[in-house]
N, C-alpha and C. Protein backbone atom coordinates (compact mmCIF):
# COMPACT_ATOMS: atom_id res chain seq x y z
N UNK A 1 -38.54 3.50 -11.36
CA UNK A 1 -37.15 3.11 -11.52
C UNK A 1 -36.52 2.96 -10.13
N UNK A 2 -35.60 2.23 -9.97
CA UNK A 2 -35.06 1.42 -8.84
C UNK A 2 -33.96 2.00 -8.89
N UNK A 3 -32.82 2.32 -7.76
CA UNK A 3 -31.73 2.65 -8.09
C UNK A 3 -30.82 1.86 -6.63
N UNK A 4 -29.41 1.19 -7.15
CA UNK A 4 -29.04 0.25 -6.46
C UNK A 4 -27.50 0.60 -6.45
N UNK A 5 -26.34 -0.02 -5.67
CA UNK A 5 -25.30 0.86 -5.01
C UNK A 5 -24.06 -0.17 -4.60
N UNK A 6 -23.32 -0.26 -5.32
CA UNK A 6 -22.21 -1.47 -5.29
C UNK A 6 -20.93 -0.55 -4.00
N UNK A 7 -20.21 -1.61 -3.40
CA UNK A 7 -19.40 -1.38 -2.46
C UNK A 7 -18.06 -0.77 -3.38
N UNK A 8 -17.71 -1.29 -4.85
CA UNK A 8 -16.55 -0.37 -5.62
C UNK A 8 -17.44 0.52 -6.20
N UNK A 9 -18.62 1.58 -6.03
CA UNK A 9 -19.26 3.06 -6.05
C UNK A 9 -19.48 3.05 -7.39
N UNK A 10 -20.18 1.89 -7.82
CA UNK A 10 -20.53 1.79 -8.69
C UNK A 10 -22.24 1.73 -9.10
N UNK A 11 -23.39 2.57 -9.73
CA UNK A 11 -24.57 2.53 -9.12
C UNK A 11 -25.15 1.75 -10.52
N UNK A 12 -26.35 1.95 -10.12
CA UNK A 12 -27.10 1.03 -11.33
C UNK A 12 -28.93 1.39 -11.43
N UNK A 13 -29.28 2.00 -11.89
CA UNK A 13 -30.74 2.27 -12.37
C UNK A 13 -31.35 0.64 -13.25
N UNK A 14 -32.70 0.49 -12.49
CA UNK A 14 -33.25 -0.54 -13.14
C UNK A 14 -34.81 -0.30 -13.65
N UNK A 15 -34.70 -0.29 -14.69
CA UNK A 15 -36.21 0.13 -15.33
C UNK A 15 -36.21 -1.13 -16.06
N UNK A 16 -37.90 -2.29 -15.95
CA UNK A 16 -37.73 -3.50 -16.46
C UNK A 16 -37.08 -4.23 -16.07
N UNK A 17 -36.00 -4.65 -17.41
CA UNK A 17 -35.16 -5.16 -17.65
C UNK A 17 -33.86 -4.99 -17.92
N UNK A 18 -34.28 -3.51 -18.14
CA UNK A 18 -32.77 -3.33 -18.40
C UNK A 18 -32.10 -2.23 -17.13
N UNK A 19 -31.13 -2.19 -17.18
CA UNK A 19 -29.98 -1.94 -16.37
C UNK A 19 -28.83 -0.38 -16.71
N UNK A 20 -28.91 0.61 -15.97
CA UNK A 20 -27.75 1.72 -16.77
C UNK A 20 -27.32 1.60 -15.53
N UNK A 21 -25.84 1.79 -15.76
CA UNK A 21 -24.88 1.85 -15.03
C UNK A 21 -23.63 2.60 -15.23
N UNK A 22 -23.42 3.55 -13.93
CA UNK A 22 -22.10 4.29 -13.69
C UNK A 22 -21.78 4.59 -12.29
N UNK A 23 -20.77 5.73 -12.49
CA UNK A 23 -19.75 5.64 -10.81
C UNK A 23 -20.22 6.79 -10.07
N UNK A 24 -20.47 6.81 -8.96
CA UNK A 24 -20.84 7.51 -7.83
C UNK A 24 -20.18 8.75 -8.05
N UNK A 25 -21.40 9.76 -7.37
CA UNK A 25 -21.13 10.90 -7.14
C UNK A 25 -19.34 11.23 -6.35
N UNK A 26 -19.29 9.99 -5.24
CA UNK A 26 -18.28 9.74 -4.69
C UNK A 26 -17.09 9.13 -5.27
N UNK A 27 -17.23 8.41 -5.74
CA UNK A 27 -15.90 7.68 -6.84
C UNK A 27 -15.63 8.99 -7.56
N UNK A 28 -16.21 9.90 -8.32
CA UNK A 28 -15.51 10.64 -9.18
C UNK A 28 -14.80 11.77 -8.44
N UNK A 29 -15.49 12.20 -7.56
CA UNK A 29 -15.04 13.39 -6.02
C UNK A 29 -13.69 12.50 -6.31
N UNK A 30 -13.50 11.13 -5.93
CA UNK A 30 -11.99 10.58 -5.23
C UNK A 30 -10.74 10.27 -6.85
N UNK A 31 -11.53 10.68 -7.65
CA UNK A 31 -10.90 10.25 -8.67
C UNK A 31 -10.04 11.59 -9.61
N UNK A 32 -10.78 12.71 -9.06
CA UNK A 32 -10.41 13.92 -9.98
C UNK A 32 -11.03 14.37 -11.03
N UNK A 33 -10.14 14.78 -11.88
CA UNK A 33 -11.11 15.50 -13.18
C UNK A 33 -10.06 14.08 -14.43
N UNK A 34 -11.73 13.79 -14.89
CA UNK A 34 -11.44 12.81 -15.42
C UNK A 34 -11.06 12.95 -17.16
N UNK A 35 -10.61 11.85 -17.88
CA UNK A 35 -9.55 11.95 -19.10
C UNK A 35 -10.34 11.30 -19.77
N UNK A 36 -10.59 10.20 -19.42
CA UNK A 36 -10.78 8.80 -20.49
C UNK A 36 -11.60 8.06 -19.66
N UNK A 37 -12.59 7.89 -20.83
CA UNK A 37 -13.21 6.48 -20.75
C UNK A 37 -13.63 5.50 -21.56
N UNK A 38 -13.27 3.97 -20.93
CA UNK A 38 -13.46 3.31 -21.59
C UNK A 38 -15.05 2.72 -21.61
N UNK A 39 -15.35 2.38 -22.28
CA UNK A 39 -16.97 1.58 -22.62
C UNK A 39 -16.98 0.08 -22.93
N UNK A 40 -17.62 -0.52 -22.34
CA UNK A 40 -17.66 -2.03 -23.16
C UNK A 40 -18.20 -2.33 -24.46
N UNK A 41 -18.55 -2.91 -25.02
CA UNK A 41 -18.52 -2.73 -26.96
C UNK A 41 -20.34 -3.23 -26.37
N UNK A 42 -21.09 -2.67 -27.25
CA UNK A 42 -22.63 -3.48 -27.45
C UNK A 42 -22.35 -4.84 -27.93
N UNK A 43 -23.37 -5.74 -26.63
CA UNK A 43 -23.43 -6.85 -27.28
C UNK A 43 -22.66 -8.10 -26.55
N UNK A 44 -21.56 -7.48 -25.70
CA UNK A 44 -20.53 -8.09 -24.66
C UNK A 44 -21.49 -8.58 -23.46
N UNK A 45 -21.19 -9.74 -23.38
CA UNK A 45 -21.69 -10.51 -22.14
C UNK A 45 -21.18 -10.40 -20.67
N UNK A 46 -21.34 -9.86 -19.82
CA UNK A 46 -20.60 -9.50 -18.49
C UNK A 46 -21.35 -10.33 -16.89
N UNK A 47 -20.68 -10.53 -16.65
CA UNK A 47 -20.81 -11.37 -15.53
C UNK A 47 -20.91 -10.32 -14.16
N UNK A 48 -21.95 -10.41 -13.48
CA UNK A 48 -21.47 -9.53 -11.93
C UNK A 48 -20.23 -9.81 -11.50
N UNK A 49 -19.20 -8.32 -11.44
CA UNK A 49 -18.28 -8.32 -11.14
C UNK A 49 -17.13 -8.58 -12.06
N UNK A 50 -17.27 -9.21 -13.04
CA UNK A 50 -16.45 -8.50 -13.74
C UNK A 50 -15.88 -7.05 -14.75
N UNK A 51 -14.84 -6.60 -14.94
CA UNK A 51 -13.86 -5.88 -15.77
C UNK A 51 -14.78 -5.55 -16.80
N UNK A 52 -15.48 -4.08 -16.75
CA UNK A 52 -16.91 -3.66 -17.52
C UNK A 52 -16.45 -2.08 -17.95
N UNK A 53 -15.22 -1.94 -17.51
CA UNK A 53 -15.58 -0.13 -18.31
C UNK A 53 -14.12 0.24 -17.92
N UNK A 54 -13.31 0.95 -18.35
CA UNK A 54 -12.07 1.96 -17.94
C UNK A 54 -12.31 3.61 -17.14
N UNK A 55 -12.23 3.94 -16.71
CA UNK A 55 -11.63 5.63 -16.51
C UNK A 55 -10.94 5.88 -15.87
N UNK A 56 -10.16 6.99 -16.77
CA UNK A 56 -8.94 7.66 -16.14
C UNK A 56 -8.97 8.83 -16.08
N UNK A 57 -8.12 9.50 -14.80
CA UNK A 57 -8.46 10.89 -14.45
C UNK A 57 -6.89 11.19 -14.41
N UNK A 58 -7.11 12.26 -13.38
CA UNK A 58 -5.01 12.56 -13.31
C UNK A 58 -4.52 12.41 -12.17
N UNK A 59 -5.08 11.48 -11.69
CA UNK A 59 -4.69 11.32 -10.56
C UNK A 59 -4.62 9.43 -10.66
N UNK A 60 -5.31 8.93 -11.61
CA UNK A 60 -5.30 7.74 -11.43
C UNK A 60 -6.36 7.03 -12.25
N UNK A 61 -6.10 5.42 -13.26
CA UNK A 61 -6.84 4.57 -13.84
C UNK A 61 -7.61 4.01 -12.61
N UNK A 62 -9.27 3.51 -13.24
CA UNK A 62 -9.54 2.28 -11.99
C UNK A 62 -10.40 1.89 -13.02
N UNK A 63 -10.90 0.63 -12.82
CA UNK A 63 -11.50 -0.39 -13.57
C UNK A 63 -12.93 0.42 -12.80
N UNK A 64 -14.14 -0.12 -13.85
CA UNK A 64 -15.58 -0.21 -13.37
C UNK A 64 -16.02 -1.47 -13.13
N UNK A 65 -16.91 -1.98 -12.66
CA UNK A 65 -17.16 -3.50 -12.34
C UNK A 65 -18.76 -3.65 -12.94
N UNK A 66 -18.94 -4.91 -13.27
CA UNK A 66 -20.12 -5.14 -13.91
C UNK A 66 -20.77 -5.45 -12.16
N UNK A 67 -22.03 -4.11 -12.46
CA UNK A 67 -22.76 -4.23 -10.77
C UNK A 67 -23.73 -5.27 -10.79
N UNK A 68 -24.10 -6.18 -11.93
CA UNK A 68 -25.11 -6.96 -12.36
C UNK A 68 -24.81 -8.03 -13.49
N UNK A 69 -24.96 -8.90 -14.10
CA UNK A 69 -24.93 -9.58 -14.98
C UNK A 69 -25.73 -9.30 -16.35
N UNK A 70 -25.53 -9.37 -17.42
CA UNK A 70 -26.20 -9.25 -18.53
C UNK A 70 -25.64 -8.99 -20.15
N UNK A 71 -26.65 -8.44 -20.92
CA UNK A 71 -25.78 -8.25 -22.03
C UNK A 71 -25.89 -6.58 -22.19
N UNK A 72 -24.33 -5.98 -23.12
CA UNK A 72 -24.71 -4.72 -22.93
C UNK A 72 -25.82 -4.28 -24.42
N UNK A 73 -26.41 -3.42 -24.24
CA UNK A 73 -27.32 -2.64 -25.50
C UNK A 73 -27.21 -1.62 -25.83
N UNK A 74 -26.11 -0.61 -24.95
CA UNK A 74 -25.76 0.59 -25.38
C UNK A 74 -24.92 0.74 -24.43
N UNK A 75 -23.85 1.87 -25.27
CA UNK A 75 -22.50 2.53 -24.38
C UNK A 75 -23.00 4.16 -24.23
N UNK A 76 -22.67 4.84 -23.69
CA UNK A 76 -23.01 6.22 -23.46
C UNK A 76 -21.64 7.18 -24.16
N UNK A 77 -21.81 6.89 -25.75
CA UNK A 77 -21.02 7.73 -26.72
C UNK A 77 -20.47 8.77 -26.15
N UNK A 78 -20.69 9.71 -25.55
CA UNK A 78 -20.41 11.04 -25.28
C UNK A 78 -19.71 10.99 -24.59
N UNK A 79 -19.15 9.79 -23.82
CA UNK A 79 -18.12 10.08 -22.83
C UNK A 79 -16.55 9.69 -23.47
N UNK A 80 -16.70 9.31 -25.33
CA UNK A 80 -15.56 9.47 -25.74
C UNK A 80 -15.23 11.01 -25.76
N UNK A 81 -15.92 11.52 -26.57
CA UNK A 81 -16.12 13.31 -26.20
C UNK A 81 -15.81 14.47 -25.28
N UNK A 82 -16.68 13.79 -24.38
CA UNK A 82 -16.47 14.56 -23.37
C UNK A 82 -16.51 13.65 -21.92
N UNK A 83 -15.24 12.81 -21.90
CA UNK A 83 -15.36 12.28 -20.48
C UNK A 83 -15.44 13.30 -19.19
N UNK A 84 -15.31 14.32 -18.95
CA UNK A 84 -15.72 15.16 -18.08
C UNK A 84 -17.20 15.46 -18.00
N UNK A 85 -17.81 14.39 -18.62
CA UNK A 85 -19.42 14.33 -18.15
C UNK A 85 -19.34 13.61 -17.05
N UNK A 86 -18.62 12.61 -16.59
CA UNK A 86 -18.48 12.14 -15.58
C UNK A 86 -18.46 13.06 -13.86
N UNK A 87 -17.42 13.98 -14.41
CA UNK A 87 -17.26 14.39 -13.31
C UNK A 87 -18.52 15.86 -12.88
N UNK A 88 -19.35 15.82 -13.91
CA UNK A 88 -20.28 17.02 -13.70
C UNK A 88 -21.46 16.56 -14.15
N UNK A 89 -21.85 15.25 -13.94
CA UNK A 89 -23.07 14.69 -13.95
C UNK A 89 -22.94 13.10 -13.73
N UNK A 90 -22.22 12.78 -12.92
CA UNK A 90 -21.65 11.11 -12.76
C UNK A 90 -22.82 10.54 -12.73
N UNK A 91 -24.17 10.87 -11.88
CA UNK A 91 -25.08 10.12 -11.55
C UNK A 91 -26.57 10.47 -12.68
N UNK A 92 -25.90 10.70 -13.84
CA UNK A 92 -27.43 11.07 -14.55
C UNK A 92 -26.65 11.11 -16.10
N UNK A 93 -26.12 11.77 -16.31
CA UNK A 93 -25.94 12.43 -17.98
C UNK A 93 -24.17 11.06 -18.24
N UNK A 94 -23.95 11.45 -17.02
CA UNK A 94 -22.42 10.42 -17.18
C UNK A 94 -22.23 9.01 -17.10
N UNK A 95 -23.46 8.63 -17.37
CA UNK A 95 -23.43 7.01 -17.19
C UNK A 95 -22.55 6.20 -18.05
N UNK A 96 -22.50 5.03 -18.09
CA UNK A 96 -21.33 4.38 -18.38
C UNK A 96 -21.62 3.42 -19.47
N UNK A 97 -22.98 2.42 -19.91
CA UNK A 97 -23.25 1.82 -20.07
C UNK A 97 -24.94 1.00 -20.04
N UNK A 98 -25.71 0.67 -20.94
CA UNK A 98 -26.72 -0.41 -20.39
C UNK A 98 -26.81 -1.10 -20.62
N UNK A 99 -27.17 -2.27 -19.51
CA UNK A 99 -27.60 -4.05 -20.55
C UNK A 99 -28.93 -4.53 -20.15
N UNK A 100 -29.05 -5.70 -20.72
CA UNK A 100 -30.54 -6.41 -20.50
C UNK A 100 -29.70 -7.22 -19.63
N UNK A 101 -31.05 -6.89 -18.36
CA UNK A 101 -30.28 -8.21 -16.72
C UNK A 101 -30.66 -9.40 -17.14
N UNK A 102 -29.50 -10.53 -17.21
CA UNK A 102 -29.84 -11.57 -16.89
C UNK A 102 -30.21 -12.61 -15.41
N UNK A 103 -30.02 -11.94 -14.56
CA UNK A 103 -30.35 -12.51 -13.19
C UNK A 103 -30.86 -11.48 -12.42
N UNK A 104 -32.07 -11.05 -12.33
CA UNK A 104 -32.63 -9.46 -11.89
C UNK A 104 -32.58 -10.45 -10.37
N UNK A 105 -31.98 -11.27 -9.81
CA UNK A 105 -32.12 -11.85 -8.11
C UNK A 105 -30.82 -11.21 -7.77
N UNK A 106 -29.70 -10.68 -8.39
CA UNK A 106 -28.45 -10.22 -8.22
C UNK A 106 -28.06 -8.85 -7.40
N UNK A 107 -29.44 -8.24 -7.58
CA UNK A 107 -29.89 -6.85 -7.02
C UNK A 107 -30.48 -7.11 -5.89
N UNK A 108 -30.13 -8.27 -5.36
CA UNK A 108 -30.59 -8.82 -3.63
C UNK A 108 -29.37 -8.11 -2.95
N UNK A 109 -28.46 -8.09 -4.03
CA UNK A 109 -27.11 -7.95 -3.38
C UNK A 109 -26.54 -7.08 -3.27
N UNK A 110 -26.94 -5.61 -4.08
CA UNK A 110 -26.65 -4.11 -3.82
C UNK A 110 -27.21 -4.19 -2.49
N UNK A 111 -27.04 -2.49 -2.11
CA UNK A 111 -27.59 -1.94 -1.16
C UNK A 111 -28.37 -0.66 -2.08
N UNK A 112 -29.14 -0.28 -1.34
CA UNK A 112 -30.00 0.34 -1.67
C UNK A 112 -29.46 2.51 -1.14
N UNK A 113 -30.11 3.44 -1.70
CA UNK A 113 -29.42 4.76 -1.44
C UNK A 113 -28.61 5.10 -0.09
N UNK A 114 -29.73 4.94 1.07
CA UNK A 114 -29.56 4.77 2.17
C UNK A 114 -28.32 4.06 2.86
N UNK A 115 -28.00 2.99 2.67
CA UNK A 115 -27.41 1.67 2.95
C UNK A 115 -25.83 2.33 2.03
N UNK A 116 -26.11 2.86 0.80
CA UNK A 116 -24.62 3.06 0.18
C UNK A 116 -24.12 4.44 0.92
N UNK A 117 -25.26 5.15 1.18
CA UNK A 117 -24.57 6.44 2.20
C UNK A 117 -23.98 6.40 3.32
N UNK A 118 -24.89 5.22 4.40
CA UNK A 118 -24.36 4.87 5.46
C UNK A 118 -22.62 4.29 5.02
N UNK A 119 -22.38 3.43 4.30
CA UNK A 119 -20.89 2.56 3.98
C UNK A 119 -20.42 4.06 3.07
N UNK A 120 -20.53 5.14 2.99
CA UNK A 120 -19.85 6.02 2.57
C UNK A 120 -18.89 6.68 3.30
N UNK A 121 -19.90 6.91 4.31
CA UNK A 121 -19.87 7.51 5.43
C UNK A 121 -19.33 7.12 6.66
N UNK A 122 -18.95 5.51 6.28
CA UNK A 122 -17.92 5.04 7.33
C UNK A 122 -16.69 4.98 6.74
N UNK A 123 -16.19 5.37 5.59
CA UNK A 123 -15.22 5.60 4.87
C UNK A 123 -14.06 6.33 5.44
């Protein structure tokens, strides 16, 4: 499995074909203890970069961004439940979403672990 690192701290695991995606260890640190989240419905077509997920914390809403193109195949239920999976497992149990990639050349365009730490870290 591949794991890849958008500039709005948004990450993305790639096994195959398909794609899971959620927000950085760092996005949720800057976001607080989180409230709500939204999910995109199975089945929704998303374009890299576009308007792909909601969460809100108490400190503040921010959109998630589609880090890839594709269709989605599953939402990660539990974060109607318990959206504070986010903030105590953002990068594993708190994911956001998966789809089947339609342009797996799109992941030319993340950065890779390394590369998202360095642009963290000039933050």
């Amino acid at each position: 499995m591949s794991r890849y690192f958008t500039d709005e701290h948004e990450w993305v695991d790639v096994e195959g074909e398909t794609a899971t995606v959620g927000i950085t260890d760092y996005a949720q640190e800057q976001l607080g203890d989180i409230v709500f989240v939204e999910t995109p419905e199975a089945g929704a077509e998303l374009s890299q970069g576009d308007d792909a997920a909601v969460v809100e914390s108490v400190k503040a809403a921010s959109d998630v961004y589609a880090a890839v193109s594709g269709t989605v195949v599953e939402v990660n239920d539990a974060l109607e439940d318990e959206p504070a999976l986010v903030n105590n497992s953002a990068e594993e149990d708190g994911w956001f979403f998966r789809l089947t990639l339609s342009d797996k050349s799109e992941l030319d365009d993340l950065m890779d672990e390394k590369a998202y730490k360095a642009f963290v870290d000039g933050l």
